[in-house]
PDB file of N, CA and C in Angstrom:
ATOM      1  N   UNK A   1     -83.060  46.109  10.236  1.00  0.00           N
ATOM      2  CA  UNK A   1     -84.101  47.102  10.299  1.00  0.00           C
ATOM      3  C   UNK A   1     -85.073  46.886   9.134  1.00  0.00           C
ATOM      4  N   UNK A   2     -86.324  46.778   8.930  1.00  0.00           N
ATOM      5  CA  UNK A   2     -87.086  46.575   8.727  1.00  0.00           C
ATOM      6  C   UNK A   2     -87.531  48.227   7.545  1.00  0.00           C
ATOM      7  N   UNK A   3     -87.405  47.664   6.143  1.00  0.00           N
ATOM      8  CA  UNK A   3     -87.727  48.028   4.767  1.00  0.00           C
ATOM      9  C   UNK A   3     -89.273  48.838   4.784  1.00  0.00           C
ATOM     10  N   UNK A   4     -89.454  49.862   5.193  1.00  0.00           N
ATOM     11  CA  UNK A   4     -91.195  50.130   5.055  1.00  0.00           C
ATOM     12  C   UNK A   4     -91.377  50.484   3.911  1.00  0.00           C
ATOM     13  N   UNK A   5     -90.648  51.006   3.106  1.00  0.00           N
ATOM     14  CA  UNK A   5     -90.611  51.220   1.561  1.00  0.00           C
ATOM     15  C   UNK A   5     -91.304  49.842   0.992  1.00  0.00           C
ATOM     16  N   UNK A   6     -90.483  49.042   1.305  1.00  0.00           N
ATOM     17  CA  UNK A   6     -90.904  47.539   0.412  1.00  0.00           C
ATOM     18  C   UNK A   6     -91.904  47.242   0.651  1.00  0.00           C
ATOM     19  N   UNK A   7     -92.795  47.553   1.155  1.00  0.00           N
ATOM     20  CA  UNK A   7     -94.259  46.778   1.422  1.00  0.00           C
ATOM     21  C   UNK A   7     -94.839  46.961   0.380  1.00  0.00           C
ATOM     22  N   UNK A   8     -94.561  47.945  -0.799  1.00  0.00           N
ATOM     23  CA  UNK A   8     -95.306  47.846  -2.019  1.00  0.00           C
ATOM     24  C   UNK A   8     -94.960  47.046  -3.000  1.00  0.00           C
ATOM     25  N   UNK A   9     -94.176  46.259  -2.738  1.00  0.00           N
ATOM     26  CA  UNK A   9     -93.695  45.064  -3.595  1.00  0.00           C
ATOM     27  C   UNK A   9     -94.358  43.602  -3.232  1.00  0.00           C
ATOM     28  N   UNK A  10     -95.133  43.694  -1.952  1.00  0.00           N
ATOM     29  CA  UNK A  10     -96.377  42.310  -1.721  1.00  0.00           C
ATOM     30  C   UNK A  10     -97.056  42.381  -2.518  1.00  0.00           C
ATOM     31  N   UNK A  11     -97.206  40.995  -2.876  1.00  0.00           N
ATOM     32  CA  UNK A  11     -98.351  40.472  -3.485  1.00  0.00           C
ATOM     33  C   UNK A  11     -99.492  39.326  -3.363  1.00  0.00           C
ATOM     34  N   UNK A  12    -100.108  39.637  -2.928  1.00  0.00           N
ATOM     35  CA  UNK A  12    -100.948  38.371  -2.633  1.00  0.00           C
ATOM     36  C   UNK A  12    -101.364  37.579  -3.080  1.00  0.00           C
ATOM     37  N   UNK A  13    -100.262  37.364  -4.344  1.00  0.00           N
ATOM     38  CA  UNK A  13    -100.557  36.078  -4.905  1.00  0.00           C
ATOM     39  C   UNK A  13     -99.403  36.117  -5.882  1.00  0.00           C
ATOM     40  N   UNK A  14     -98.591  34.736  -5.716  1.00  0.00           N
ATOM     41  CA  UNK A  14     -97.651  34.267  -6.595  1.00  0.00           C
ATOM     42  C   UNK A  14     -97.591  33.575  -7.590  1.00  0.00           C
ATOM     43  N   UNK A  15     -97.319  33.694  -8.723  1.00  0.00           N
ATOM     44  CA  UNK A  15     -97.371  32.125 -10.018  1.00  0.00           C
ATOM     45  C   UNK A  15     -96.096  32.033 -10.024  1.00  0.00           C
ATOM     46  N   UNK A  16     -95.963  30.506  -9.785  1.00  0.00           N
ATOM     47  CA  UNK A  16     -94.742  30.095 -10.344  1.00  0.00           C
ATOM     48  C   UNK A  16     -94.897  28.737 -11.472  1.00  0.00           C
ATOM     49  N   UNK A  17     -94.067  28.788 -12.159  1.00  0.00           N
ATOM     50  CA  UNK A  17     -94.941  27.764 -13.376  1.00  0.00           C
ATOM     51  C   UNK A  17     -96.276  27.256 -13.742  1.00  0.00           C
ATOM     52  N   UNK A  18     -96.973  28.964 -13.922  1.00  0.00           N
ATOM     53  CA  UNK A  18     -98.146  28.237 -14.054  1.00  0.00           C
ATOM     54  C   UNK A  18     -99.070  27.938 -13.265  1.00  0.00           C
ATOM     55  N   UNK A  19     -98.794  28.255 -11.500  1.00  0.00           N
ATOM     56  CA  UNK A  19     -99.512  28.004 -10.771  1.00  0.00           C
ATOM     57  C   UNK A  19     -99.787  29.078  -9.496  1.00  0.00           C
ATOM     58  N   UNK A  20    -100.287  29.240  -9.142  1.00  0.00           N
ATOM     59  CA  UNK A  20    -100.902  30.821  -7.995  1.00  0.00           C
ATOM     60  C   UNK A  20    -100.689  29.804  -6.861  1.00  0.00           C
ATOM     61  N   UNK A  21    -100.032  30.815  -6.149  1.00  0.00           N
ATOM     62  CA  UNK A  21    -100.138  30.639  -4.517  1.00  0.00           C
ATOM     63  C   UNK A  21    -100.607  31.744  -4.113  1.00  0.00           C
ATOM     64  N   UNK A  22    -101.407  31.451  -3.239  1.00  0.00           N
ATOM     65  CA  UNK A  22    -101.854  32.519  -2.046  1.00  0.00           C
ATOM     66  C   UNK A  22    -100.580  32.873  -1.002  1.00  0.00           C
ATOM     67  N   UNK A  23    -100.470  34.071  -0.582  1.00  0.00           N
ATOM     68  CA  UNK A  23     -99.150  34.496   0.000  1.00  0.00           C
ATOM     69  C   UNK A  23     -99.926  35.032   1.113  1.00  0.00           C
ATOM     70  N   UNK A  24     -99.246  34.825   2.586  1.00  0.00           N
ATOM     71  CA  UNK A  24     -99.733  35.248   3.799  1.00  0.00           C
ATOM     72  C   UNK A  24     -98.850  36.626   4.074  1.00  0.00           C
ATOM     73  N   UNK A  25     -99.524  37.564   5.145  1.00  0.00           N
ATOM     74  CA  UNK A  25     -98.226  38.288   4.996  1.00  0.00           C
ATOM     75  C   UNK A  25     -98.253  38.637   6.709  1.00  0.00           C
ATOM     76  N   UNK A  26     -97.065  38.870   7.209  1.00  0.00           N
ATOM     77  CA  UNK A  26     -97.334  39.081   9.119  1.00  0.00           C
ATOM     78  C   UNK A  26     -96.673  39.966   9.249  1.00  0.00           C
ATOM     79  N   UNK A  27     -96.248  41.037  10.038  1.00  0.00           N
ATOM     80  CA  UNK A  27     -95.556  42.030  10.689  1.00  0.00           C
ATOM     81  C   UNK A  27     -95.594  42.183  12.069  1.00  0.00           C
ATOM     82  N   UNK A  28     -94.151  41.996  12.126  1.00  0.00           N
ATOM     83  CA  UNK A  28     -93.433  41.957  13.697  1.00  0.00           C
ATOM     84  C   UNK A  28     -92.906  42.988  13.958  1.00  0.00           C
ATOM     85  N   UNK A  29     -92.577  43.113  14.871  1.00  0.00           N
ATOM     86  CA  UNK A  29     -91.792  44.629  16.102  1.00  0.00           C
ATOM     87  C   UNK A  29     -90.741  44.514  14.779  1.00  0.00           C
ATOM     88  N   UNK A  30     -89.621  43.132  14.964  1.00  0.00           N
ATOM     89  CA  UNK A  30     -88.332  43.372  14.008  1.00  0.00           C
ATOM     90  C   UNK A  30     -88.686  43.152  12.714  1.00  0.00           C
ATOM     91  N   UNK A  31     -89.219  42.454  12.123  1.00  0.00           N
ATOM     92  CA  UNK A  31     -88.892  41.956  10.677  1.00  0.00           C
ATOM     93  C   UNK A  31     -90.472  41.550  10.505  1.00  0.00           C
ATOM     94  N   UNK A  32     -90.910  41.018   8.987  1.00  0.00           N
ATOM     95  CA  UNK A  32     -92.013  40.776   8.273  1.00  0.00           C
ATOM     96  C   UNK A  32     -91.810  39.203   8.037  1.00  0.00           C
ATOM     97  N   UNK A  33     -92.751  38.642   7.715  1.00  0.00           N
ATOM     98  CA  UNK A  33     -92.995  36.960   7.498  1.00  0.00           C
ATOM     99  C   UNK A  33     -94.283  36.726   6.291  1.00  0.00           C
ATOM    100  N   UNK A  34     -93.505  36.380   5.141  1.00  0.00           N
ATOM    101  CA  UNK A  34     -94.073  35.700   4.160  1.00  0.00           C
ATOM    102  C   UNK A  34     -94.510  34.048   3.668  1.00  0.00           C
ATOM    103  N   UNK A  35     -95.535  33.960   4.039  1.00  0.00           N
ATOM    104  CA  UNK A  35     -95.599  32.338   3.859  1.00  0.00           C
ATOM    105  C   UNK A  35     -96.846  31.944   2.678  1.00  0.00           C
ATOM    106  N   UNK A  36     -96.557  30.689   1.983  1.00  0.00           N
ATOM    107  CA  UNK A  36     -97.787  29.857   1.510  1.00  0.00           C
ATOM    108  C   UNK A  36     -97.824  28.774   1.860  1.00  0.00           C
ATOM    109  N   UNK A  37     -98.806  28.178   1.261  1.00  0.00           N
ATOM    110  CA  UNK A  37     -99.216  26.758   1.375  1.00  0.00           C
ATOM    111  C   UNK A  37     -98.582  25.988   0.276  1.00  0.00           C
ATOM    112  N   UNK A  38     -97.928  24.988   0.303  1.00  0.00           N
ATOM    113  CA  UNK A  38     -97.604  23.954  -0.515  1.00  0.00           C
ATOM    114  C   UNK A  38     -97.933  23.033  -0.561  1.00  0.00           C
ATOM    115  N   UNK A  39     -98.788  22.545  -1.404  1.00  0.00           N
ATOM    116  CA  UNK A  39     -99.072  20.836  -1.466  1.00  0.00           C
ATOM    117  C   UNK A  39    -100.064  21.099  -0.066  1.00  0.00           C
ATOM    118  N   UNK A  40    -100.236  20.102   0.461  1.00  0.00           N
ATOM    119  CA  UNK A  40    -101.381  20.204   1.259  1.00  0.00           C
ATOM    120  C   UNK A  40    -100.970  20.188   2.601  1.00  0.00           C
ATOM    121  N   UNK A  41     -99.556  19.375   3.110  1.00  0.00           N
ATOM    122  CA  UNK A  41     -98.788  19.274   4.310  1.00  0.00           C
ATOM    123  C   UNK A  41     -97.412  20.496   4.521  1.00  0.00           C
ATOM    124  N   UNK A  42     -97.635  21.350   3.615  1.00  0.00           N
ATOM    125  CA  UNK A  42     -96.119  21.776   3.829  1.00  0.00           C
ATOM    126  C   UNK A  42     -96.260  23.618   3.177  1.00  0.00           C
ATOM    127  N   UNK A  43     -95.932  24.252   4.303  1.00  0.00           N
ATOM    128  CA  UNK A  43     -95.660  25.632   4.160  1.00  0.00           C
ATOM    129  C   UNK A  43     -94.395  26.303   4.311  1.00  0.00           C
ATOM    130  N   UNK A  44     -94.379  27.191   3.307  1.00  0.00           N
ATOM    131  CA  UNK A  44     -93.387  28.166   3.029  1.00  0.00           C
ATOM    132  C   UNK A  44     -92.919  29.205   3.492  1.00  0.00           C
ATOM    133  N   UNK A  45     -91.632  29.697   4.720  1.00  0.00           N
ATOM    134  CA  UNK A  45     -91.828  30.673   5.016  1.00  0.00           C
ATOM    135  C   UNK A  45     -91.125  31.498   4.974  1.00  0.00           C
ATOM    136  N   UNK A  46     -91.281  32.663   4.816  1.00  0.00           N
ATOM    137  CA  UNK A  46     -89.433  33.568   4.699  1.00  0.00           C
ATOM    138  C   UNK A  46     -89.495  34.779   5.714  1.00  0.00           C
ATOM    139  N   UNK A  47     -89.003  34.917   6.594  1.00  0.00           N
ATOM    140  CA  UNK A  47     -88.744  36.059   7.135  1.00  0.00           C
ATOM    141  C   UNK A  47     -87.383  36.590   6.404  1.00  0.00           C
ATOM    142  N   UNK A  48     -87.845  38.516   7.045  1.00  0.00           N
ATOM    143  CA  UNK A  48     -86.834  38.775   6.434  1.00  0.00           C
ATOM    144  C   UNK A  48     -87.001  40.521   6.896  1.00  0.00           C
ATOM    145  N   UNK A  49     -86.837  41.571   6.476  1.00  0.00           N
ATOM    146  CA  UNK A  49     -86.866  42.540   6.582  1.00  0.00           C
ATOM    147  C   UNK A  49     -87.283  43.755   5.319  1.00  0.00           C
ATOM    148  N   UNK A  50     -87.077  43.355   4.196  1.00  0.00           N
ATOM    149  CA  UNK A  50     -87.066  43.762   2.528  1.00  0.00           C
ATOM    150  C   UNK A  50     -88.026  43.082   1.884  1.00  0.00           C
ATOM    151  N   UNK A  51     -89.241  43.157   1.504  1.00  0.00           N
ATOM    152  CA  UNK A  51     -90.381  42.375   1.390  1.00  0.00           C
ATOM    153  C   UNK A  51     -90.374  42.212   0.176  1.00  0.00           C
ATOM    154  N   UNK A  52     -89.814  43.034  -1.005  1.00  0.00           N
ATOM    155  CA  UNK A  52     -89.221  42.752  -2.449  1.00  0.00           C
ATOM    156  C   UNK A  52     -88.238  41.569  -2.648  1.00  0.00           C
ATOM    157  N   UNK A  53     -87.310  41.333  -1.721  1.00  0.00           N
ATOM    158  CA  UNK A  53     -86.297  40.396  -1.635  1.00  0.00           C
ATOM    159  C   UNK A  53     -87.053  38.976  -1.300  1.00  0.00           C
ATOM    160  N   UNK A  54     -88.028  38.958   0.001  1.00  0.00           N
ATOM    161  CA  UNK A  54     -88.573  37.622   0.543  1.00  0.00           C
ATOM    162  C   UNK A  54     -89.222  37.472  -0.863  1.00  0.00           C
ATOM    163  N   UNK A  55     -90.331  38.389  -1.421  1.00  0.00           N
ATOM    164  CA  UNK A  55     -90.791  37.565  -2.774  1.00  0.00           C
ATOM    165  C   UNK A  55     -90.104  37.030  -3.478  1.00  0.00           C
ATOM    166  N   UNK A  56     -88.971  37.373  -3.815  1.00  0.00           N
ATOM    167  CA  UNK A  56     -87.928  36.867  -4.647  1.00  0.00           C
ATOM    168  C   UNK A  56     -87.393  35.324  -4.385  1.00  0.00           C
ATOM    169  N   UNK A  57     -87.223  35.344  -3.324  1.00  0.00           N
ATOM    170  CA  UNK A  57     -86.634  34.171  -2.533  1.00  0.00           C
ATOM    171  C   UNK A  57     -88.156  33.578  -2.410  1.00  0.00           C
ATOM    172  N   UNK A  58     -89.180  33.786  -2.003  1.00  0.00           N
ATOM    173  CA  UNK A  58     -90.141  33.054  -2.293  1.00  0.00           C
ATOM    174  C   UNK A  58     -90.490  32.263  -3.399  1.00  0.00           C
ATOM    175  N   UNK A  59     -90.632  33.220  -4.174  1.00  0.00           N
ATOM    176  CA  UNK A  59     -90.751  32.373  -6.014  1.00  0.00           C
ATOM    177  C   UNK A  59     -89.626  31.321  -6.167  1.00  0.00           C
ATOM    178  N   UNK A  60     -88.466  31.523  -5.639  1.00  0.00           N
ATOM    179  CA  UNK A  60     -87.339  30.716  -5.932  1.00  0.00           C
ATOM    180  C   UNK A  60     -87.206  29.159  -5.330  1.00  0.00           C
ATOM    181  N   UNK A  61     -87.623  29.361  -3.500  1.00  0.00           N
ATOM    182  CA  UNK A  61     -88.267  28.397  -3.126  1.00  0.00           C
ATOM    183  C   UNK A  61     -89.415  27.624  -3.457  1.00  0.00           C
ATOM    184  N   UNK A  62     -90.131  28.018  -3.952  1.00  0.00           N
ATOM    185  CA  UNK A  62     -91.299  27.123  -4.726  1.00  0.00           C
ATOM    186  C   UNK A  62     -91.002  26.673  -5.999  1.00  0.00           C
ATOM    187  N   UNK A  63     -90.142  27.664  -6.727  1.00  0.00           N
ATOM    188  CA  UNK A  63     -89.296  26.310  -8.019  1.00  0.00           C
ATOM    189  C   UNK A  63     -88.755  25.338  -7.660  1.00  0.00           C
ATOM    190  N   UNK A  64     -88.173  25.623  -6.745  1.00  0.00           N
ATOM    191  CA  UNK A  64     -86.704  24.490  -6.064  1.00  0.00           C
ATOM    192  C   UNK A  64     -87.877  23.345  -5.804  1.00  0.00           C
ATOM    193  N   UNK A  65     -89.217  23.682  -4.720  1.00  0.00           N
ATOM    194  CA  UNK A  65     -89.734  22.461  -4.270  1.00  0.00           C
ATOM    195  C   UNK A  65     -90.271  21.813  -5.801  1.00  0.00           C
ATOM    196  N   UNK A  66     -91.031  22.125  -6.475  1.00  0.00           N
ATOM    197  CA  UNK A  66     -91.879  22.038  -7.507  1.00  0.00           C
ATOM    198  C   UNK A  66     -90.514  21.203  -8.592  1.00  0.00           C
ATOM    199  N   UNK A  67     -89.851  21.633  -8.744  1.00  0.00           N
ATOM    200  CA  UNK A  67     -88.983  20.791  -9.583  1.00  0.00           C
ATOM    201  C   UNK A  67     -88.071  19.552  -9.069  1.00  0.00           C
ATOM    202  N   UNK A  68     -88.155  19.798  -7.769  1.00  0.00           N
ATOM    203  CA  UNK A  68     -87.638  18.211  -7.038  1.00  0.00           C
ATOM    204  C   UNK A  68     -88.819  17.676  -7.001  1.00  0.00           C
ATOM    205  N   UNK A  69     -89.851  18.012  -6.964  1.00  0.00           N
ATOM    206  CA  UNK A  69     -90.867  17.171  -6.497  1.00  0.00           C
ATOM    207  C   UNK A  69     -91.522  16.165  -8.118  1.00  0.00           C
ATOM    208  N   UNK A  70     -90.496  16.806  -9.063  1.00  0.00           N
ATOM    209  CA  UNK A  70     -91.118  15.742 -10.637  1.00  0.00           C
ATOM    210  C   UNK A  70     -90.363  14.710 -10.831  1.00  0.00           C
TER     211      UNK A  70
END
């Protein structure tokens, strides 16, 4: 079930080391969808229901890519 509380925890825009992503945001019947752009071929996406949590896991996924990618 789907968090309506959490929608005040989006942000439309993420830094992670130093760097801003633009954050998309979608809403479905069940659940919400958070995505960015990475690098120029490759996007990020998290569904989920708790929109405080997908940011979380968002920022986390873009360390993970960003530090394999050195």
């Amino acid at each position: 079930m789907k968090n309506s509380d959490s929608l005040t925890y989006f942000r439309p825009v993420v830094t992670v080391l130093g760097i801003d992503y633009q954050v998309a945001f979608e809403e479905f019947r069940d659940y919400y969808s958070i995505s960015v752009q990475f690098r120029e071929n490759h996007t990020i996406t998290i569904p989920g229901f708790d929109v405080r949590e997908m940011m979380e896991q968002l920022e986390r996924c873009i360390q993970t890519y960003i530090e394999e990618d050195r």
